[in-house]
PDB file of N, CA and C in Angstrom:
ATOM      1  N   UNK A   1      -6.922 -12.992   2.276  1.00  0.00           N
ATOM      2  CA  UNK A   1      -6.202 -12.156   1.347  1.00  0.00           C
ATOM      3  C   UNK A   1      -5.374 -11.131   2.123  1.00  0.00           C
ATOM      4  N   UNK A   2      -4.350 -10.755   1.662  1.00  0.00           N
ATOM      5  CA  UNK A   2      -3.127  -9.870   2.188  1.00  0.00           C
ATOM      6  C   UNK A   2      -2.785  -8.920   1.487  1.00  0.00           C
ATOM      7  N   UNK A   3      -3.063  -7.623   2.281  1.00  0.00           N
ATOM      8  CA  UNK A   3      -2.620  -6.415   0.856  1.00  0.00           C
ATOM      9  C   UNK A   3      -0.999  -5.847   1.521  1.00  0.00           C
ATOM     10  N   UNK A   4      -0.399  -5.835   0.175  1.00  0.00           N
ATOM     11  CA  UNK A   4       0.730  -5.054   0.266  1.00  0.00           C
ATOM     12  C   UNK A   4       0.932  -4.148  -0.914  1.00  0.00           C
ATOM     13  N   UNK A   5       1.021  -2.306  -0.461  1.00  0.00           N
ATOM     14  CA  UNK A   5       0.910  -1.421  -0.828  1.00  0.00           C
ATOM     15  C   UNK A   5       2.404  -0.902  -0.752  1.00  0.00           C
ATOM     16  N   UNK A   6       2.953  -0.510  -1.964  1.00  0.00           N
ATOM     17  CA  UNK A   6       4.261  -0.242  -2.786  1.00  0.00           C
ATOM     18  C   UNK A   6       4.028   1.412  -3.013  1.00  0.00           C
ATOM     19  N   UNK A   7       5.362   1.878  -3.269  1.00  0.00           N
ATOM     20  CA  UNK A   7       5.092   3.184  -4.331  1.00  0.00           C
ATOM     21  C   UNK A   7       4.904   3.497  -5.631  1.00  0.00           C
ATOM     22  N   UNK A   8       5.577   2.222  -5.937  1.00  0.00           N
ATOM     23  CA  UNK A   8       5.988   2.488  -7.921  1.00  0.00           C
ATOM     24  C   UNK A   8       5.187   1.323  -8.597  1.00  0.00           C
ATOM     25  N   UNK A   9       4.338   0.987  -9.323  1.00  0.00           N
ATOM     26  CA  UNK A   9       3.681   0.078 -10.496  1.00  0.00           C
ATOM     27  C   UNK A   9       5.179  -0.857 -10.561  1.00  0.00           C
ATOM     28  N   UNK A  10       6.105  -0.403 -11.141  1.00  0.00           N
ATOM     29  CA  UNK A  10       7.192  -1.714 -11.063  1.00  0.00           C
ATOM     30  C   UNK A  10       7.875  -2.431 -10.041  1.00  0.00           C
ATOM     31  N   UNK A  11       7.591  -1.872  -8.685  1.00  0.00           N
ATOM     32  CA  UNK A  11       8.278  -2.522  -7.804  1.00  0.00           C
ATOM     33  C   UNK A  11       7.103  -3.589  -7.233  1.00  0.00           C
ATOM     34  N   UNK A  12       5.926  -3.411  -7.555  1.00  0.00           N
ATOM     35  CA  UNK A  12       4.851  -4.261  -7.134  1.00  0.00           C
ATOM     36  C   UNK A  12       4.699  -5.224  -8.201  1.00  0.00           C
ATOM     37  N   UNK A  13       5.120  -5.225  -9.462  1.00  0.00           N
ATOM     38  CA  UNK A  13       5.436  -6.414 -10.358  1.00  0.00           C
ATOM     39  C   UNK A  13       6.532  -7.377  -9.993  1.00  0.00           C
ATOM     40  N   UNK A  14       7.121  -6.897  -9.660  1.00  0.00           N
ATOM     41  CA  UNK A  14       8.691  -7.757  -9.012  1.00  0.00           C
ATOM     42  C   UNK A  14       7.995  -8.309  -7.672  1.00  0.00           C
ATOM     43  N   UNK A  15       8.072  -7.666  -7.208  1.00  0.00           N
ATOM     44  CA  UNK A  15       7.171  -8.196  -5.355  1.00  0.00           C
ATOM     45  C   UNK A  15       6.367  -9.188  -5.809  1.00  0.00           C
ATOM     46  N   UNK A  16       5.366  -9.097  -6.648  1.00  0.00           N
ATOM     47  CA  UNK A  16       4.103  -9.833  -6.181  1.00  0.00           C
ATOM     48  C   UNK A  16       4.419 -11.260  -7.080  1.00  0.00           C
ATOM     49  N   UNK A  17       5.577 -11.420  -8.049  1.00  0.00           N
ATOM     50  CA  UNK A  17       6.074 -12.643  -8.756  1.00  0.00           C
ATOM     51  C   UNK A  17       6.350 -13.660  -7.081  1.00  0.00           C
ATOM     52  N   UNK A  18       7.208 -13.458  -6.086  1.00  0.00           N
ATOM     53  CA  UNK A  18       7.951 -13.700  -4.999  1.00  0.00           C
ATOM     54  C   UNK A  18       6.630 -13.780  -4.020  1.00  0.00           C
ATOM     55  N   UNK A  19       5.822 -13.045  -3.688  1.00  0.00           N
ATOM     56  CA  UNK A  19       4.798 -12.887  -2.797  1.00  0.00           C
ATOM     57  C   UNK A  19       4.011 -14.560  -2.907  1.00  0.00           C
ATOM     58  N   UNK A  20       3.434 -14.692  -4.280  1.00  0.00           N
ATOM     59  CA  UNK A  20       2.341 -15.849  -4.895  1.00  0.00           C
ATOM     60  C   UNK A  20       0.936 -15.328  -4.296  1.00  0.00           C
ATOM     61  N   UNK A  21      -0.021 -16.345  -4.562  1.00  0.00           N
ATOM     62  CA  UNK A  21      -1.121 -16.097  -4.219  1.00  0.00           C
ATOM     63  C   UNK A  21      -1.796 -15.920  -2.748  1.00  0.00           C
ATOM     64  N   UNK A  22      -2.561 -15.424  -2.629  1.00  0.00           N
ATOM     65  CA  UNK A  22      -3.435 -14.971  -1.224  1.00  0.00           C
ATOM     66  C   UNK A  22      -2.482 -13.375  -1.201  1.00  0.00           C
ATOM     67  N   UNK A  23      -2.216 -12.517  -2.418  1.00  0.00           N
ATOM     68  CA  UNK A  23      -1.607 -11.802  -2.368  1.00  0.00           C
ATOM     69  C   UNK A  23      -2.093 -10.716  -2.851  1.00  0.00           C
ATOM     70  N   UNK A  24      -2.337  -9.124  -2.208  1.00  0.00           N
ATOM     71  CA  UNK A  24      -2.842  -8.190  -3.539  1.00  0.00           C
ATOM     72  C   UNK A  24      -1.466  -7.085  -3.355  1.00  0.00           C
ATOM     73  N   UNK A  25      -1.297  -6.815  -4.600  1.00  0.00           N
ATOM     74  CA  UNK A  25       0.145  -6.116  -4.477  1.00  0.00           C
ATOM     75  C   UNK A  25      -0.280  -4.851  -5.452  1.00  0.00           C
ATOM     76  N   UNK A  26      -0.712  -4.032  -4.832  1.00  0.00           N
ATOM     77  CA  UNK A  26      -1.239  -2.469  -5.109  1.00  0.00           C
ATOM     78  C   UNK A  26      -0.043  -1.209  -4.822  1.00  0.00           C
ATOM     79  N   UNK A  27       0.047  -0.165  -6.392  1.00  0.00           N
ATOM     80  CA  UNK A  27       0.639   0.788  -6.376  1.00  0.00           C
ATOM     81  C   UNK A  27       0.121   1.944  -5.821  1.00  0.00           C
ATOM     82  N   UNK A  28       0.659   2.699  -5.282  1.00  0.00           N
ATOM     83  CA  UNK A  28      -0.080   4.483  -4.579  1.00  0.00           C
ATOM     84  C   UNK A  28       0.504   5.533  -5.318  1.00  0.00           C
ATOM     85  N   UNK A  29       1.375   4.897  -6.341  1.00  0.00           N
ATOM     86  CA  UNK A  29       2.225   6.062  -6.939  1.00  0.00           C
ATOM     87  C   UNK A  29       2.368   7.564  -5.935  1.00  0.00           C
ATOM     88  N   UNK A  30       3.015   7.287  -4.829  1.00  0.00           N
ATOM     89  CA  UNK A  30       3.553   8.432  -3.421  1.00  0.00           C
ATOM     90  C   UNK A  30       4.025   7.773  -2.479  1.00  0.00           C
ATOM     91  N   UNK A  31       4.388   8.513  -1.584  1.00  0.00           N
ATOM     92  CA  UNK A  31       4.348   7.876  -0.325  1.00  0.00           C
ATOM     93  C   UNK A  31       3.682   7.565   0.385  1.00  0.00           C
ATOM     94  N   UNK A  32       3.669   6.491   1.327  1.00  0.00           N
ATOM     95  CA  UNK A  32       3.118   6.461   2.679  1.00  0.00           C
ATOM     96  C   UNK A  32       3.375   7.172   4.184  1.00  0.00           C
ATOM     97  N   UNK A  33       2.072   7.484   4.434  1.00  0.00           N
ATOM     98  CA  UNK A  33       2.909   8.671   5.848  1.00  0.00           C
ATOM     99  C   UNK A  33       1.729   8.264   6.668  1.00  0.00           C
ATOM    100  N   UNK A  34       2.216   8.559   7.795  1.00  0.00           N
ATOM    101  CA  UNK A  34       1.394   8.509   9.173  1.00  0.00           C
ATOM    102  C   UNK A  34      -0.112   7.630   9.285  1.00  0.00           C
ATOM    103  N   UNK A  35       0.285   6.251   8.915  1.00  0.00           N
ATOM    104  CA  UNK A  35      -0.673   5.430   9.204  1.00  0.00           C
ATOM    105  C   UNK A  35      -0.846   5.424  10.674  1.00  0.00           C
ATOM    106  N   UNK A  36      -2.248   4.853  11.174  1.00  0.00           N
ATOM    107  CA  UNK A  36      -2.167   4.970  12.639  1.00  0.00           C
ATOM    108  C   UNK A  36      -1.409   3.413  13.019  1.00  0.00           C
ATOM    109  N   UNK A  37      -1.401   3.331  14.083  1.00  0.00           N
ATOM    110  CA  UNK A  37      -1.179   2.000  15.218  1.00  0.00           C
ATOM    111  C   UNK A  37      -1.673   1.501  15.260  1.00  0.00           C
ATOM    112  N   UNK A  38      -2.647   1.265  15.800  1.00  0.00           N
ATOM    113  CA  UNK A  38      -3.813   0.671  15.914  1.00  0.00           C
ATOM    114  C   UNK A  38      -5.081   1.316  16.479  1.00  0.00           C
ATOM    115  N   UNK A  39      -6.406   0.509  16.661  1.00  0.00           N
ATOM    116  CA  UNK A  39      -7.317   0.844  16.775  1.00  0.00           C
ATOM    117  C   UNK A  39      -8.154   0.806  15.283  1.00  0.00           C
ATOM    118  N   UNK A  40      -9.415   1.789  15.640  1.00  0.00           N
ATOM    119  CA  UNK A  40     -10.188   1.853  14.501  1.00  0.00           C
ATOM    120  C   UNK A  40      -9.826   2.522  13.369  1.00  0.00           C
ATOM    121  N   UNK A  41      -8.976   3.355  13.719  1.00  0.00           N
ATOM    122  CA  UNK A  41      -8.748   3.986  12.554  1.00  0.00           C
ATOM    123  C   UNK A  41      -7.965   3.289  11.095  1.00  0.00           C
ATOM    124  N   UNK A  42      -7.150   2.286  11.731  1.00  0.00           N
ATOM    125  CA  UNK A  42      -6.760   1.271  10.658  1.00  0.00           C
ATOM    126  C   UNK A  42      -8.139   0.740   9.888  1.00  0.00           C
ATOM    127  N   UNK A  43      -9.485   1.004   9.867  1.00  0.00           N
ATOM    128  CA  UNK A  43     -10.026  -0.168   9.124  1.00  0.00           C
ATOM    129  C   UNK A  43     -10.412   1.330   8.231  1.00  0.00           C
ATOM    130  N   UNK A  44     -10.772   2.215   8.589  1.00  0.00           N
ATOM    131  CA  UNK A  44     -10.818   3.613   7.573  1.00  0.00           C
ATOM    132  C   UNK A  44      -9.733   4.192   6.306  1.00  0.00           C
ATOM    133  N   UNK A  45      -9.773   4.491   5.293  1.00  0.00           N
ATOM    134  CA  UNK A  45      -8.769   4.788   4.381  1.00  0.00           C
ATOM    135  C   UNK A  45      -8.702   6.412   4.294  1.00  0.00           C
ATOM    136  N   UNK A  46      -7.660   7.003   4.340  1.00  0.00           N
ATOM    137  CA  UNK A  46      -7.510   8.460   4.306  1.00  0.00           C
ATOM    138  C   UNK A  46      -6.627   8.743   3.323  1.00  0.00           C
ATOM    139  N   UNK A  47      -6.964  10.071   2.721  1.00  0.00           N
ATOM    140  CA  UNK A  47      -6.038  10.208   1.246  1.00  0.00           C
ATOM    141  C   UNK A  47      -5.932  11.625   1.675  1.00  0.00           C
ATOM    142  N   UNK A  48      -4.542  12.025   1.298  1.00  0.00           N
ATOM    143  CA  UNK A  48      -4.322  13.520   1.633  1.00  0.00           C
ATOM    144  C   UNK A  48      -3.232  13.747   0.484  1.00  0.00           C
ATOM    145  N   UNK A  49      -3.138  14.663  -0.662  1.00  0.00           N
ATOM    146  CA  UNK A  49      -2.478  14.794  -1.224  1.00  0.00           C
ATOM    147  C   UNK A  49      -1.474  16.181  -1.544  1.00  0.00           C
ATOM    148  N   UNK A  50       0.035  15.983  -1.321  1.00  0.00           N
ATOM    149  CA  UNK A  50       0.213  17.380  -1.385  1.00  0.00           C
ATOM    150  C   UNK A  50       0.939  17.690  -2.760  1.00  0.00           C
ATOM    151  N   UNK A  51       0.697  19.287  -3.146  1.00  0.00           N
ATOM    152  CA  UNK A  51       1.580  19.540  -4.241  1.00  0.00           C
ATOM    153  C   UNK A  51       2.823  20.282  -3.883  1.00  0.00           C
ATOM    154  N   UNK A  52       3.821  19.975  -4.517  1.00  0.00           N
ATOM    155  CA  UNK A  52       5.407  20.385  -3.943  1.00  0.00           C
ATOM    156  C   UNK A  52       6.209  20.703  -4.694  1.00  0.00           C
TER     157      UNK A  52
END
């Protein structure tokens, strides 16, 4: 299975028609920022939310 993480609920409906199966096509409603590179820290999930 393959996750691909979007910003908006509708752009991951459109994507995941095109994607097909072995596919998970998940909204974050935000952005994405400063994932690491690699290592361990990729298998950990971190949530930081700001108000603006």
């Amino acid at each position: 299975m393959k996750l691909m993480i979007l910003e908006s609920g509708a752009k991951g409906k459109t994507v995941k028609k095109y994607l097909g199966k072995g596919w998970i096509v998940e909204a974050c409603f935000g952005h994405v920022q400063d994932l690491p590179r690699s290592g361990k820290q990729g298998s950990k999930a971190m949530w930081a939310s700001e108000k603006g």
